[in-house]
C-alpha atoms as a PDB file:
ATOM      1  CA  UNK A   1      18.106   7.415 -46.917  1.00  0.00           C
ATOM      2  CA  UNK A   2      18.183   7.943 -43.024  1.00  0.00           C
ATOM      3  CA  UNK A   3      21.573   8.117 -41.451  1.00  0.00           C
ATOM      4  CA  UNK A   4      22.435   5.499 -38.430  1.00  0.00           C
ATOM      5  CA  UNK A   5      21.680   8.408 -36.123  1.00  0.00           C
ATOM      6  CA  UNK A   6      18.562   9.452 -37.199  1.00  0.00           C
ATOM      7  CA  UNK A   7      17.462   5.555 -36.620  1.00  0.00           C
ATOM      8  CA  UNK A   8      18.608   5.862 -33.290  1.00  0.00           C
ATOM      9  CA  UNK A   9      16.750   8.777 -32.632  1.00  0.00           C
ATOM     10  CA  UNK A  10      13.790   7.247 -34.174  1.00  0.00           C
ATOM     11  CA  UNK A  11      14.151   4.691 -31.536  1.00  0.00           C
ATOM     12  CA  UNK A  12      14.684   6.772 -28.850  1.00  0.00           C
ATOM     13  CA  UNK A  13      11.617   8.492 -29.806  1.00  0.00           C
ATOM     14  CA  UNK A  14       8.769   5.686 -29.877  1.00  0.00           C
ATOM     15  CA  UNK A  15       9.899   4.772 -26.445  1.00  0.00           C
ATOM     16  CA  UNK A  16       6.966   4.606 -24.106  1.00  0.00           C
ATOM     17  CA  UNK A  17       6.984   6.993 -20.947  1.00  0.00           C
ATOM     18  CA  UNK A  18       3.531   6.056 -19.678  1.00  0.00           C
ATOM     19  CA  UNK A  19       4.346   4.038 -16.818  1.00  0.00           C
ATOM     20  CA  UNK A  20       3.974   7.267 -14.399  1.00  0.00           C
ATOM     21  CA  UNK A  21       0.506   5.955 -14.418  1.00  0.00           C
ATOM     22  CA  UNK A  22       1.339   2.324 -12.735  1.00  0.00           C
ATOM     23  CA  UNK A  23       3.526   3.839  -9.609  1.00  0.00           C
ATOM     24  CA  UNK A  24       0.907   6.898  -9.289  1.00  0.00           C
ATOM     25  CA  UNK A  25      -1.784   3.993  -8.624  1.00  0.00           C
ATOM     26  CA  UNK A  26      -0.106   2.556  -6.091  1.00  0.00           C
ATOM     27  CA  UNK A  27      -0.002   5.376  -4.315  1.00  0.00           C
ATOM     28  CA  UNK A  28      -3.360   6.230  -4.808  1.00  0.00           C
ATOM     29  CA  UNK A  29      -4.443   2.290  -4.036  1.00  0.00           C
ATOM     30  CA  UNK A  30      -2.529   3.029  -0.468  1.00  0.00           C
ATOM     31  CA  UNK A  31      -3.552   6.550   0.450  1.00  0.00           C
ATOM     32  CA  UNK A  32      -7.414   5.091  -0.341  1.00  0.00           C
ATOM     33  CA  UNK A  33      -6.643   2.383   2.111  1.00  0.00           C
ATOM     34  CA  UNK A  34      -5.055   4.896   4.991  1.00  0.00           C
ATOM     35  CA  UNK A  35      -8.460   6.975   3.786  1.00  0.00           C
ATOM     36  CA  UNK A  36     -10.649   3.789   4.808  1.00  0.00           C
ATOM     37  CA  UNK A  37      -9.002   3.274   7.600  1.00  0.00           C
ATOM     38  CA  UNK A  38      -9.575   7.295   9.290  1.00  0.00           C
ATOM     39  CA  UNK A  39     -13.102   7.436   7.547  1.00  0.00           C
ATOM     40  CA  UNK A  40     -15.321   6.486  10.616  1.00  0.00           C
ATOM     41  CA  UNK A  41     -13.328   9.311  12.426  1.00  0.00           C
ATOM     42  CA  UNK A  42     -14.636  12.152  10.664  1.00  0.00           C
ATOM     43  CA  UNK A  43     -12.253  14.834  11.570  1.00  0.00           C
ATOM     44  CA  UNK A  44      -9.894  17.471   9.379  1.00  0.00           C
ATOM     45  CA  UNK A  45      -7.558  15.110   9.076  1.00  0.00           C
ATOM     46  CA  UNK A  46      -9.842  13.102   6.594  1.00  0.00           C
ATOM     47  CA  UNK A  47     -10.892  15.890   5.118  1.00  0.00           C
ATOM     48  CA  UNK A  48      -7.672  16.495   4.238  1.00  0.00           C
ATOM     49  CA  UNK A  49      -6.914  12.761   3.054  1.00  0.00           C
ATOM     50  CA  UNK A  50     -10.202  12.927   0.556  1.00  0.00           C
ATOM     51  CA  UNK A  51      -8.535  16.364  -0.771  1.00  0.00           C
ATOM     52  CA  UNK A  52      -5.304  15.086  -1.316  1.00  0.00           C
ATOM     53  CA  UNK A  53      -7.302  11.358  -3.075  1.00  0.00           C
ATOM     54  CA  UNK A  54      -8.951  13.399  -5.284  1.00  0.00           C
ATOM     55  CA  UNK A  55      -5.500  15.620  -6.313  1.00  0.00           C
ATOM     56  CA  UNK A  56      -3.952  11.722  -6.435  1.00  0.00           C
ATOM     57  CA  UNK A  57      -6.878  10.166  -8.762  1.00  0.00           C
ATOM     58  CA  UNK A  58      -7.158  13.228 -11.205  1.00  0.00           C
ATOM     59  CA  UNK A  59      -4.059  15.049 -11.438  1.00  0.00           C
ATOM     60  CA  UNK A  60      -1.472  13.003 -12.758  1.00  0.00           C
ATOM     61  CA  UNK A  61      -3.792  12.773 -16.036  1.00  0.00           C
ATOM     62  CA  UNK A  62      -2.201  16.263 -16.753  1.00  0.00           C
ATOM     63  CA  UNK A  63       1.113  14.911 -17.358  1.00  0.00           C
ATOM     64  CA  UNK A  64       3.043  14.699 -20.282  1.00  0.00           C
ATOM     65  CA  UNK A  65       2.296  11.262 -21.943  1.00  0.00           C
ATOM     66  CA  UNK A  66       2.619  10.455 -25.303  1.00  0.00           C
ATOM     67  CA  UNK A  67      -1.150   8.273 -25.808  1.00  0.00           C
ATOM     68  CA  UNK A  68      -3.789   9.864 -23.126  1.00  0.00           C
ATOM     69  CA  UNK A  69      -6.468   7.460 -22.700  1.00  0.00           C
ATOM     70  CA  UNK A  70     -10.157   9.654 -22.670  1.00  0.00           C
ATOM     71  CA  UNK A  71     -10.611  11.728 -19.527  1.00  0.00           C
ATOM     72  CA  UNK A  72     -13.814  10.025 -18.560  1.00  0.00           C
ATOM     73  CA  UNK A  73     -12.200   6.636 -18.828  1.00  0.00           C
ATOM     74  CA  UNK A  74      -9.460   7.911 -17.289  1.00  0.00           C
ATOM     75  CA  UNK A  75     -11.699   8.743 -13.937  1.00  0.00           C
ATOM     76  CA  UNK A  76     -13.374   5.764 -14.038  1.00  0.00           C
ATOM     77  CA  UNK A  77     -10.525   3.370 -13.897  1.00  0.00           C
ATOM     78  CA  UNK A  78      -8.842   5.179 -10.948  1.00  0.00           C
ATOM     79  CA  UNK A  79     -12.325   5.916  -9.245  1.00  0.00           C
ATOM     80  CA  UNK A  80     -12.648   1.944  -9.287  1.00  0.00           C
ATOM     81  CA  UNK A  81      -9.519   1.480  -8.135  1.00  0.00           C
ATOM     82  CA  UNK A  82      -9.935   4.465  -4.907  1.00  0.00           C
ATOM     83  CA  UNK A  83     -12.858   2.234  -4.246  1.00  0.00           C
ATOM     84  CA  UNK A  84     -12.054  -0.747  -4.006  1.00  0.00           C
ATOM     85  CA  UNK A  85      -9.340   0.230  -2.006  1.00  0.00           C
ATOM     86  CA  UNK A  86     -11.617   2.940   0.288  1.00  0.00           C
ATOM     87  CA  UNK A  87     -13.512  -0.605   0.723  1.00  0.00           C
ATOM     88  CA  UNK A  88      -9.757  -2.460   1.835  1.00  0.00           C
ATOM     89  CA  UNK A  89      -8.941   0.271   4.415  1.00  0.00           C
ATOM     90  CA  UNK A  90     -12.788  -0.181   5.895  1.00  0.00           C
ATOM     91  CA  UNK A  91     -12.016  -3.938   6.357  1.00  0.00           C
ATOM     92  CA  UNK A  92      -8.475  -4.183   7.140  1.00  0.00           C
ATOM     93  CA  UNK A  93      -9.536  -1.247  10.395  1.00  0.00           C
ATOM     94  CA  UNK A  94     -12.288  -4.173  11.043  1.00  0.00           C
ATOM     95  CA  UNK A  95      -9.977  -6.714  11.819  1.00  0.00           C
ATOM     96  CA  UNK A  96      -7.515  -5.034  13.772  1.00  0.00           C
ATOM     97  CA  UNK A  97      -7.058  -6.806  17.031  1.00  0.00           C
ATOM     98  CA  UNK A  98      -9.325  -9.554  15.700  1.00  0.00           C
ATOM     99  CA  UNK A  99      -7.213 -11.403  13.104  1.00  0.00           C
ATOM    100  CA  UNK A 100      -4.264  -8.679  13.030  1.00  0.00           C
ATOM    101  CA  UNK A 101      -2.510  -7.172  15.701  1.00  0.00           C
ATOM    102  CA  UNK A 102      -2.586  -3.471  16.437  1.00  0.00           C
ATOM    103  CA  UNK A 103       0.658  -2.478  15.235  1.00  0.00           C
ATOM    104  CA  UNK A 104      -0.277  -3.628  11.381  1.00  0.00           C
ATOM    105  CA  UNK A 105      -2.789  -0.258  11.539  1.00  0.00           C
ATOM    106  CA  UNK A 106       0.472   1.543  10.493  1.00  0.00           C
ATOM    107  CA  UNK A 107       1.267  -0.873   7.785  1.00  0.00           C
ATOM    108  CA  UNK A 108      -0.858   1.381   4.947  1.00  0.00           C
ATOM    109  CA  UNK A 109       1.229   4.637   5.612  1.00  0.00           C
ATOM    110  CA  UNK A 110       4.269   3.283   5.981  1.00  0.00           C
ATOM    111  CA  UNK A 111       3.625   1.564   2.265  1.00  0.00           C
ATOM    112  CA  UNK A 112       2.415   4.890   0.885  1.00  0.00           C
ATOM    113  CA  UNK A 113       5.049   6.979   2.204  1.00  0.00           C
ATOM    114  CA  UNK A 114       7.293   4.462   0.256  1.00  0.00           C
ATOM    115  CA  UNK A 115       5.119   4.419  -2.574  1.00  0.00           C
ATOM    116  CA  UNK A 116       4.950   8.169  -3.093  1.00  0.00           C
ATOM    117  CA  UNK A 117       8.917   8.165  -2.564  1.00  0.00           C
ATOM    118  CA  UNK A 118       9.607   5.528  -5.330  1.00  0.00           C
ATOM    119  CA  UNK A 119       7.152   7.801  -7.123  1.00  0.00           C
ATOM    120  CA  UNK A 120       8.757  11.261  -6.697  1.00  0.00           C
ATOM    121  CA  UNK A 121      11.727   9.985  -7.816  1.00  0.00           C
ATOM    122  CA  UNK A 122      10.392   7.985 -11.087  1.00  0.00           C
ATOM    123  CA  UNK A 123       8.847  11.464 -12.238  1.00  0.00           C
ATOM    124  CA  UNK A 124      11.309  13.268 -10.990  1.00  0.00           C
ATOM    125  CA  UNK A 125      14.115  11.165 -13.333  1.00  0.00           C
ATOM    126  CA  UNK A 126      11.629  10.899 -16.095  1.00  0.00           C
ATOM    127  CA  UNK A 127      11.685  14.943 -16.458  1.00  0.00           C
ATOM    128  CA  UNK A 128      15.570  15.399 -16.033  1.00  0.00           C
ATOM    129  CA  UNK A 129      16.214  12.574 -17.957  1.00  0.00           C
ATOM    130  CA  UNK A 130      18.436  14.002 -21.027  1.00  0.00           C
ATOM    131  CA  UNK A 131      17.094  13.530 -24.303  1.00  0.00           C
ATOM    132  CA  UNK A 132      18.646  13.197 -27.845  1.00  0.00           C
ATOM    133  CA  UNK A 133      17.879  16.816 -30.009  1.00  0.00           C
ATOM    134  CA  UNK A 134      15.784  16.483 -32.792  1.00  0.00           C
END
């Protein structure tokens, strides 16, 4: 016969963490678009960006989760979403001046560097969080 404690622990236990993966795609779905945007301009600074978009697609896989999805699937879903959004940032430089005025071309960082914010601090609360003892 479990004790009203042990329930609660129970519960506390089959809570779901996974939702890193929701606020780490936003901030890969921006820093693809800020990507599309400097890709015509080859330089080191896109170098740089595809680095850092590859880091952003693959790495947060490695985090503690309780049900991984398979690695390949994994890849395929946020390669999908990179492109699409490699594909956003291609059009949105496109119709800068034409449909959108110039100062919109700082729109995508200004949403990623708010993105990766909300997301620092999401993980970061998610790892200090205190948990009951088994």
């Amino acid at each position: 016969m479990k004790t009203i404690s042990q329930v609660r622990v129970k519960q506390v236990e089959n809570v779901s963490e996974n939702d890193f993966t929701v606020d780490t795609t936003f901030v890969l779905f921006f820093l693809a678009i800020e990507f599309g945007q400097t890709l015509s301009q080859f330089g080191f600074d896109t170098i740089l960006l595809a680095i850092t978009l590859g880091s952003i697609a693959v790495l947060p896989y490695f985090l503690p989760m309780n049900n991984k999805p398979k690695f390949g699937s994994w890849l395929v879903g946020r390669g999908l979403i990179a492109g699409l959004a490699i594909l956003l940032g291609l059009a949105f430089k496109q119709s800068l001046g034409v449909f959108l005025p110039e100062t919109f071309r700082f729109l995508p960082m200004t949403l990623l560097i708010v993105t990766a914010m909300m997301s620092c601090y999401f993980q970061f609360y998610g790892f200090l969080k205190l948990r009951f003892v088994k």
